[in-house]
N, C-alpha and C. Protein backbone atom coordinates (compact mmCIF):
# COMPACT_ATOMS: atom_id res chain seq x y z
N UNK A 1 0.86 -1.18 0.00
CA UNK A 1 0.00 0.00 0.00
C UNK A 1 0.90 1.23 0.00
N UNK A 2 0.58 2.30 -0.38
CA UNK A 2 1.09 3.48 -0.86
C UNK A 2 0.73 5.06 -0.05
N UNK A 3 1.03 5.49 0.31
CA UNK A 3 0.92 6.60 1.31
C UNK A 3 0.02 7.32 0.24
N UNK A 4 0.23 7.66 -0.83
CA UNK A 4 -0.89 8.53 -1.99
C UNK A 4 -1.33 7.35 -2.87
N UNK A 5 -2.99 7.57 -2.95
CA UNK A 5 -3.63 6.74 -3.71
C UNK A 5 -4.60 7.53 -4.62
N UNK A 6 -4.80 6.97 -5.80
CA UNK A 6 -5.73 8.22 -6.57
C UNK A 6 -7.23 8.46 -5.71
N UNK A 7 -7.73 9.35 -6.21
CA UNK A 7 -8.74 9.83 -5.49
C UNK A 7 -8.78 10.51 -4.04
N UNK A 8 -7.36 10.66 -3.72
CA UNK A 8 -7.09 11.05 -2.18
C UNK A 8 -7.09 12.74 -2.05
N UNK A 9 -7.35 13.40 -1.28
CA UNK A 9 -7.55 14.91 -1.06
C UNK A 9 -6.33 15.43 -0.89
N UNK A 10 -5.54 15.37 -1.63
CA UNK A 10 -4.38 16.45 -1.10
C UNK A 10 -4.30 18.31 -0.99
N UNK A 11 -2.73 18.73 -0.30
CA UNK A 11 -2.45 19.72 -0.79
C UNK A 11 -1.59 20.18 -1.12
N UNK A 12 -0.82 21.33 -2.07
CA UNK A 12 0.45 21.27 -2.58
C UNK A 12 1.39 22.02 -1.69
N UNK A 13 2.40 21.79 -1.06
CA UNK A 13 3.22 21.99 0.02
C UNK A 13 4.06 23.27 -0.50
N UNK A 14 4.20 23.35 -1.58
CA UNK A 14 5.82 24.40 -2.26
C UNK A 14 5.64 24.62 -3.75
N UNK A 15 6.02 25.04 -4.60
CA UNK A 15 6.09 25.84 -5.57
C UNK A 15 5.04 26.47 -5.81
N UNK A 16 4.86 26.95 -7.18
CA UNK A 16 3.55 27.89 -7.42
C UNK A 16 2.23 27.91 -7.03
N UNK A 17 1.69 26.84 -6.84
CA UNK A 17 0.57 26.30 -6.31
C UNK A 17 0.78 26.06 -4.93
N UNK A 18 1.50 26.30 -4.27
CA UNK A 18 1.36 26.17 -3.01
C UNK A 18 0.15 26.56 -2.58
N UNK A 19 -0.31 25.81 -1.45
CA UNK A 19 -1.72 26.05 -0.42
C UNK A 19 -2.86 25.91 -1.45
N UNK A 20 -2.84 25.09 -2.53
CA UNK A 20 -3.99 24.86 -3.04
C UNK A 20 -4.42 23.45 -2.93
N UNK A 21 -5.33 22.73 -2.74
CA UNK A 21 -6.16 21.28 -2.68
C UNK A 21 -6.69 21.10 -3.54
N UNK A 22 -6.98 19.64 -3.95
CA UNK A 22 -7.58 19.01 -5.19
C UNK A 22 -7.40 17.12 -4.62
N UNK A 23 -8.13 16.87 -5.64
CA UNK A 23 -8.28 15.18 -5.76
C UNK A 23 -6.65 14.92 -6.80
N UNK A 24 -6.12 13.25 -6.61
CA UNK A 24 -5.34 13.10 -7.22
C UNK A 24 -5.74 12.43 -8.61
N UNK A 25 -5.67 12.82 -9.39
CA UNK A 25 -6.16 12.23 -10.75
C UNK A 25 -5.56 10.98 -11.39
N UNK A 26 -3.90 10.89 -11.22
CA UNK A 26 -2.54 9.73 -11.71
C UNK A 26 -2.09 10.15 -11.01
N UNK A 27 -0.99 8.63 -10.57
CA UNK A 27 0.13 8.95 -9.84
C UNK A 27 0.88 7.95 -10.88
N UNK A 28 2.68 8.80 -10.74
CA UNK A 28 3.68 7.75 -11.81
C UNK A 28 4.59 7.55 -10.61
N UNK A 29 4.21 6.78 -10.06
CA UNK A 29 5.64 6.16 -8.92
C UNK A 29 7.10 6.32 -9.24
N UNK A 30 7.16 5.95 -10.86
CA UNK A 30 8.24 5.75 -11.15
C UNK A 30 9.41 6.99 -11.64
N UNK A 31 8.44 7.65 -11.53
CA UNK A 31 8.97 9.21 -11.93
C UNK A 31 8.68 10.23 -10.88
N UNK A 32 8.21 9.58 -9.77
CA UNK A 32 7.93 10.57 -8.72
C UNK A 32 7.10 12.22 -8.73
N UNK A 33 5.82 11.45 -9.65
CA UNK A 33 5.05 12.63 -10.08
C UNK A 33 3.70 12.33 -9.87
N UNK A 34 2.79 13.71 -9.69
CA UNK A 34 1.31 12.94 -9.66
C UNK A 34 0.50 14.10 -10.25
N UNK A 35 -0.38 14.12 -10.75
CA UNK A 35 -1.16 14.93 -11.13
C UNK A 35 -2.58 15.35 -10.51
N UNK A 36 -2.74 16.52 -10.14
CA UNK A 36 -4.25 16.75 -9.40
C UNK A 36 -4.74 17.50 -10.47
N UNK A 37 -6.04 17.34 -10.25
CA UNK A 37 -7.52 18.08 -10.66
C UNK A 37 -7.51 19.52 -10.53
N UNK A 38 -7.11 20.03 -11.47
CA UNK A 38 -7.56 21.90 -11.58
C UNK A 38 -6.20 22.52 -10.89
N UNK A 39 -5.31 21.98 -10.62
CA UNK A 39 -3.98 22.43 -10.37
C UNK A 39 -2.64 21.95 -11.26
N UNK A 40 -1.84 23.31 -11.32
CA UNK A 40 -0.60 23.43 -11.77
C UNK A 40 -1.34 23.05 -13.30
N UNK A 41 -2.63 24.13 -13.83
CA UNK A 41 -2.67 23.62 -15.31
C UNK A 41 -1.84 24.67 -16.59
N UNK A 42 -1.59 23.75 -17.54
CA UNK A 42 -0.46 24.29 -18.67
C UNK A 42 -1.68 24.20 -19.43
N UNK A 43 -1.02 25.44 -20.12
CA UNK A 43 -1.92 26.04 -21.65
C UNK A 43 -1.42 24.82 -22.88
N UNK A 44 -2.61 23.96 -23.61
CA UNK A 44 -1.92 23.12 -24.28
C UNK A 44 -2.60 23.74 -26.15
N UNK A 45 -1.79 23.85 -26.97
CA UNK A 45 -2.51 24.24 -28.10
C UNK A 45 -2.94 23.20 -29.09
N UNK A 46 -4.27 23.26 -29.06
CA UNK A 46 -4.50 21.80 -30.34
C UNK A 46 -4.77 22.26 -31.39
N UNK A 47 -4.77 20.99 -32.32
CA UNK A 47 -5.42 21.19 -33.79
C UNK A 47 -6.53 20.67 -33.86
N UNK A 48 -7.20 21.49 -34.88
CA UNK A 48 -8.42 20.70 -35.00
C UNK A 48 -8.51 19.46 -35.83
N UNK A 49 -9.12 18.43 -35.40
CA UNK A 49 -9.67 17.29 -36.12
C UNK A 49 -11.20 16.93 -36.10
N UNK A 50 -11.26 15.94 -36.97
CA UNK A 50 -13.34 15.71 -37.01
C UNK A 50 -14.25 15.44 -36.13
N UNK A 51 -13.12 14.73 -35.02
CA UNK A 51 -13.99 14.48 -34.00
C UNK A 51 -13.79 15.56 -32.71
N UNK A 52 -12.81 16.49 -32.67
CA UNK A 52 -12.66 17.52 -31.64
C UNK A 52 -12.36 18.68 -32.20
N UNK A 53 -12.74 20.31 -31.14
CA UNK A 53 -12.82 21.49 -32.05
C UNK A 53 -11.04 21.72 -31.87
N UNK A 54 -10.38 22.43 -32.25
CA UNK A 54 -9.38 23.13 -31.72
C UNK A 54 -8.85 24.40 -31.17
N UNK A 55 -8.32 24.83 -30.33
CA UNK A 55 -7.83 25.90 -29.32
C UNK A 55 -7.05 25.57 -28.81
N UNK A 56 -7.43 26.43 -27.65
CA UNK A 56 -6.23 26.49 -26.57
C UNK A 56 -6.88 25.99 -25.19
N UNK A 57 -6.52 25.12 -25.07
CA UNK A 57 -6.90 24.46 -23.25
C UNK A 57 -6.21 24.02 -22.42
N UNK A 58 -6.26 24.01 -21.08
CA UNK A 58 -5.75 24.03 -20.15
C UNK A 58 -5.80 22.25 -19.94
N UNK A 59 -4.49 22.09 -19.25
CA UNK A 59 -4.78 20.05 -19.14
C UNK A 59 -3.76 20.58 -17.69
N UNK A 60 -4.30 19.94 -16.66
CA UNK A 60 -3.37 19.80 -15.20
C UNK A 60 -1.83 18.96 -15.44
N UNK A 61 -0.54 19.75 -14.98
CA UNK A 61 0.28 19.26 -14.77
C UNK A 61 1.13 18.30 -14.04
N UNK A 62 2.09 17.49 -14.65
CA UNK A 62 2.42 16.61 -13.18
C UNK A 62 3.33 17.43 -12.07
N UNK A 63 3.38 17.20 -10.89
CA UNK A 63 4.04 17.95 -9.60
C UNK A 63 4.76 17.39 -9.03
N UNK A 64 5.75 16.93 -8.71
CA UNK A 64 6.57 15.63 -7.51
C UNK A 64 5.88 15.57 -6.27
N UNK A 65 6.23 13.98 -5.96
CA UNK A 65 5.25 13.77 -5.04
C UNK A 65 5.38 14.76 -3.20
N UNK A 66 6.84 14.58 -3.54
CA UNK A 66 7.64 15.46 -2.41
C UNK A 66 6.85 17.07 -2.28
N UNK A 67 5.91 17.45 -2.65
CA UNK A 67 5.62 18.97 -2.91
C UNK A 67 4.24 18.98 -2.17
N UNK A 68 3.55 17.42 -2.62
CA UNK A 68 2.20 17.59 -1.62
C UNK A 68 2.00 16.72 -0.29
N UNK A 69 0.72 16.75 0.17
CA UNK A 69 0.92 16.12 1.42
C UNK A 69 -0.91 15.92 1.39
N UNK A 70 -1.41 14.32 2.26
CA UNK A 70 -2.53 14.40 2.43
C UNK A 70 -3.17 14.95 3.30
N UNK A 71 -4.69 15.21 3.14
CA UNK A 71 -5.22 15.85 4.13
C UNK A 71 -5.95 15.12 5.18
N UNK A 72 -5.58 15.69 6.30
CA UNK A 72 -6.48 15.25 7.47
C UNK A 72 -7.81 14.65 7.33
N UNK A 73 -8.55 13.66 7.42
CA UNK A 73 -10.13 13.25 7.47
C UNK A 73 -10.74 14.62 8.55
N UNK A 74 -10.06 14.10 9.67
CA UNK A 74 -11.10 15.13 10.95
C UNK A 74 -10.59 16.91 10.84
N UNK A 75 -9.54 16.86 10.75
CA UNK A 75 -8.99 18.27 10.81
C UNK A 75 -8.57 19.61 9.18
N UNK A 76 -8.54 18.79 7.78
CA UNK A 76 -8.40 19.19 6.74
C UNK A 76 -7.21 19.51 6.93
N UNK A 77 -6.51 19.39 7.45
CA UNK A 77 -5.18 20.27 7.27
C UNK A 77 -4.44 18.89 6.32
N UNK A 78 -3.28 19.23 6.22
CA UNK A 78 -1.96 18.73 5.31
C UNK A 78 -1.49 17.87 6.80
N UNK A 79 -1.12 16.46 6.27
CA UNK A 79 -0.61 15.85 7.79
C UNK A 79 0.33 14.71 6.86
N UNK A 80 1.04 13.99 7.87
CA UNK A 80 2.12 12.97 7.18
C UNK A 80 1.37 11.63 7.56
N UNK A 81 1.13 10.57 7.41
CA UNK A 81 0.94 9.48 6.93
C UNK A 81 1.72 8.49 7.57
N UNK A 82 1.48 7.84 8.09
CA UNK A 82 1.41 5.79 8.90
C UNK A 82 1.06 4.96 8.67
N UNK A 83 1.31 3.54 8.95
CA UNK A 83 0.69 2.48 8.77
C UNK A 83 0.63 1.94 9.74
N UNK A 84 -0.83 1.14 9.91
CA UNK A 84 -0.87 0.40 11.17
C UNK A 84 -1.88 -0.97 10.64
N UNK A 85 -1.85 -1.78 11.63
CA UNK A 85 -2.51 -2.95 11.01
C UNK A 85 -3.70 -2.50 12.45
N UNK A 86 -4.77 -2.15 11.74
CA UNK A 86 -6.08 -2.55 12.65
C UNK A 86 -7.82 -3.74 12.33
N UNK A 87 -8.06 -4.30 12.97
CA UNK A 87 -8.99 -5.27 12.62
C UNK A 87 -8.13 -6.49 11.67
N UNK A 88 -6.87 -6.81 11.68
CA UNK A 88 -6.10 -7.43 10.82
C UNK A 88 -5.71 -7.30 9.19
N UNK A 89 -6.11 -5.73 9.05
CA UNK A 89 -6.05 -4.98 7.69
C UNK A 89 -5.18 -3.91 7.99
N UNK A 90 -4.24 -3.45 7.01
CA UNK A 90 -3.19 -2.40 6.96
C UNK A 90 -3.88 -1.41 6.66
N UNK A 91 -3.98 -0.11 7.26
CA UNK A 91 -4.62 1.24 7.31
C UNK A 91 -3.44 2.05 7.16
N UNK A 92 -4.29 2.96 6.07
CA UNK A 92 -2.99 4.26 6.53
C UNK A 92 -3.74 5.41 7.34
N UNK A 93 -2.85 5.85 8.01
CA UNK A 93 -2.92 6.97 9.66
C UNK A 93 -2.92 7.44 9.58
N UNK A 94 -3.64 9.57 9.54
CA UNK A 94 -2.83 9.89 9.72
C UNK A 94 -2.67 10.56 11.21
N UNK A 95 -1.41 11.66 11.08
CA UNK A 95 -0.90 11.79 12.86
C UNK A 95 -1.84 12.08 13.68
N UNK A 96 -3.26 12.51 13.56
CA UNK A 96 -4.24 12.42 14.62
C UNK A 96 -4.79 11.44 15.05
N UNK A 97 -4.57 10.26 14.19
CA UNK A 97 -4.64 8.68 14.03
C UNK A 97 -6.01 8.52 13.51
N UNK A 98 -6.64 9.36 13.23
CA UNK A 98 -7.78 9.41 12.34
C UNK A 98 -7.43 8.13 10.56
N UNK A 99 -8.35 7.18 10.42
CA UNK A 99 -8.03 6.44 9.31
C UNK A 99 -8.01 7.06 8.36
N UNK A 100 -7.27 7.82 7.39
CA UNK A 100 -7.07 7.95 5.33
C UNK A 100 -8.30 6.54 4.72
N UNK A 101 -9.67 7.04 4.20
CA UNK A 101 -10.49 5.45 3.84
C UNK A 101 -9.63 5.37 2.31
N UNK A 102 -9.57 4.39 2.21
CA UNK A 102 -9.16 4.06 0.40
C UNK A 102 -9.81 4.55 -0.74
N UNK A 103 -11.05 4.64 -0.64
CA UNK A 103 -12.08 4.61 -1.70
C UNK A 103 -11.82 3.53 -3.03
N UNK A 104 -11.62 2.35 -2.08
CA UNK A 104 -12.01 1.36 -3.29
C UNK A 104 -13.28 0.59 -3.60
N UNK A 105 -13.94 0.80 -3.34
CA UNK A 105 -15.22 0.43 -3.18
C UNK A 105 -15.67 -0.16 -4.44
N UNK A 106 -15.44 0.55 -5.87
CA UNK A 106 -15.90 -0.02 -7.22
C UNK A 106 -14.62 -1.81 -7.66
N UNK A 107 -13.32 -1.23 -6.71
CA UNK A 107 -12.84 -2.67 -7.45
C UNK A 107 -13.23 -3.59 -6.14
N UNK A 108 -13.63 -3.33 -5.05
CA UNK A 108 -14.17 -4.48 -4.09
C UNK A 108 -15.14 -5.46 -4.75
N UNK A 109 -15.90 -4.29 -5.16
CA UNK A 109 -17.55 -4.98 -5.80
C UNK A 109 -17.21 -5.80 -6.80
N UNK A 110 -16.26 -5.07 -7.80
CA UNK A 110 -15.65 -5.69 -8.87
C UNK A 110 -15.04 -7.36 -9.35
N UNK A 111 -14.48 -8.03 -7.68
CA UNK A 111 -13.56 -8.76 -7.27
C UNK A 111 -14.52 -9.62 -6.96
N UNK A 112 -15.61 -9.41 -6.21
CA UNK A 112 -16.41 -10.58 -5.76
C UNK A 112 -17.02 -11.50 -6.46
N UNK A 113 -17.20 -12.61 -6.51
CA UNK A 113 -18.33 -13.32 -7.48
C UNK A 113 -19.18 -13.08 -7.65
N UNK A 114 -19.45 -13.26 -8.67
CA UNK A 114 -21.71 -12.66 -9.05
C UNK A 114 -22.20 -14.29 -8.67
N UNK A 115 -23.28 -13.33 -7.87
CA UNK A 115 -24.34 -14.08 -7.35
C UNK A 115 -25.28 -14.85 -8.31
N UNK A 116 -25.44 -16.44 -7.95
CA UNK A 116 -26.34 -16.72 -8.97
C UNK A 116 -27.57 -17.52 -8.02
N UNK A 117 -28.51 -16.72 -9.37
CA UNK A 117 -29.83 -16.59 -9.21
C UNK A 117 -30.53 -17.99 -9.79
N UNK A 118 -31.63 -18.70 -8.90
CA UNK A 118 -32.22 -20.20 -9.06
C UNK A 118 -33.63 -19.79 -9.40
């Protein structure tokens, strides 16, 4: 398990965007980058083709992961992140010891067997 998971509330700790929040949209582990929703967006210029118009639009940038931090469940603030095993499942913490929930809920459902009907 991973201290940042998509869909998690962060906020951006340092550069231009500092003190702004958003959802995480991708994360690239491997490049130590992640991209949020409506932050750090670059002007991108397209062309037009048949199936889309063309201009100029904005697409959110990637940020290093080192720059943001998640947010508190109970308190909203920016907090650092733990692991603990509770009910015999690995949770992540954070320092108010308040649980980070996953929001996996669509691949839980996903995973189970379908029920069959007699």
């Amino acid at each position: 398990m991973n201290r940042l998971l998509i869909a998690d509330e962060v906020q951006v700790t340092a550069g231009n965007s500092k003190g702004q929040k958003g959802k995480i949209a991708a994360i690239d582990y491997e490049r130590g980058r992640v991209v949020i929703e409506g932050i750090n967006l670059r002007k991108r210029h397209m062309k037009p083709t048949p199936q889309t118009n063309g201009g100029i639009i904005e697409i959110p940038g990637p940020i290093a992961l080192s720059n943001i931090m998640p947010l508190d469940p109970e308190s909203g603030k920016p907090t650092r992140v733990h692991f603990e095993e509770r009910d015999g499942k690995k949770e992540r913490v954070a320092k108010s010891g308040a649980i980070i929930p996953t929001r996996r809920g669509r691949l839980e459902v996903a995973s189970e067997p379908a029920a069959e009907e007699k």
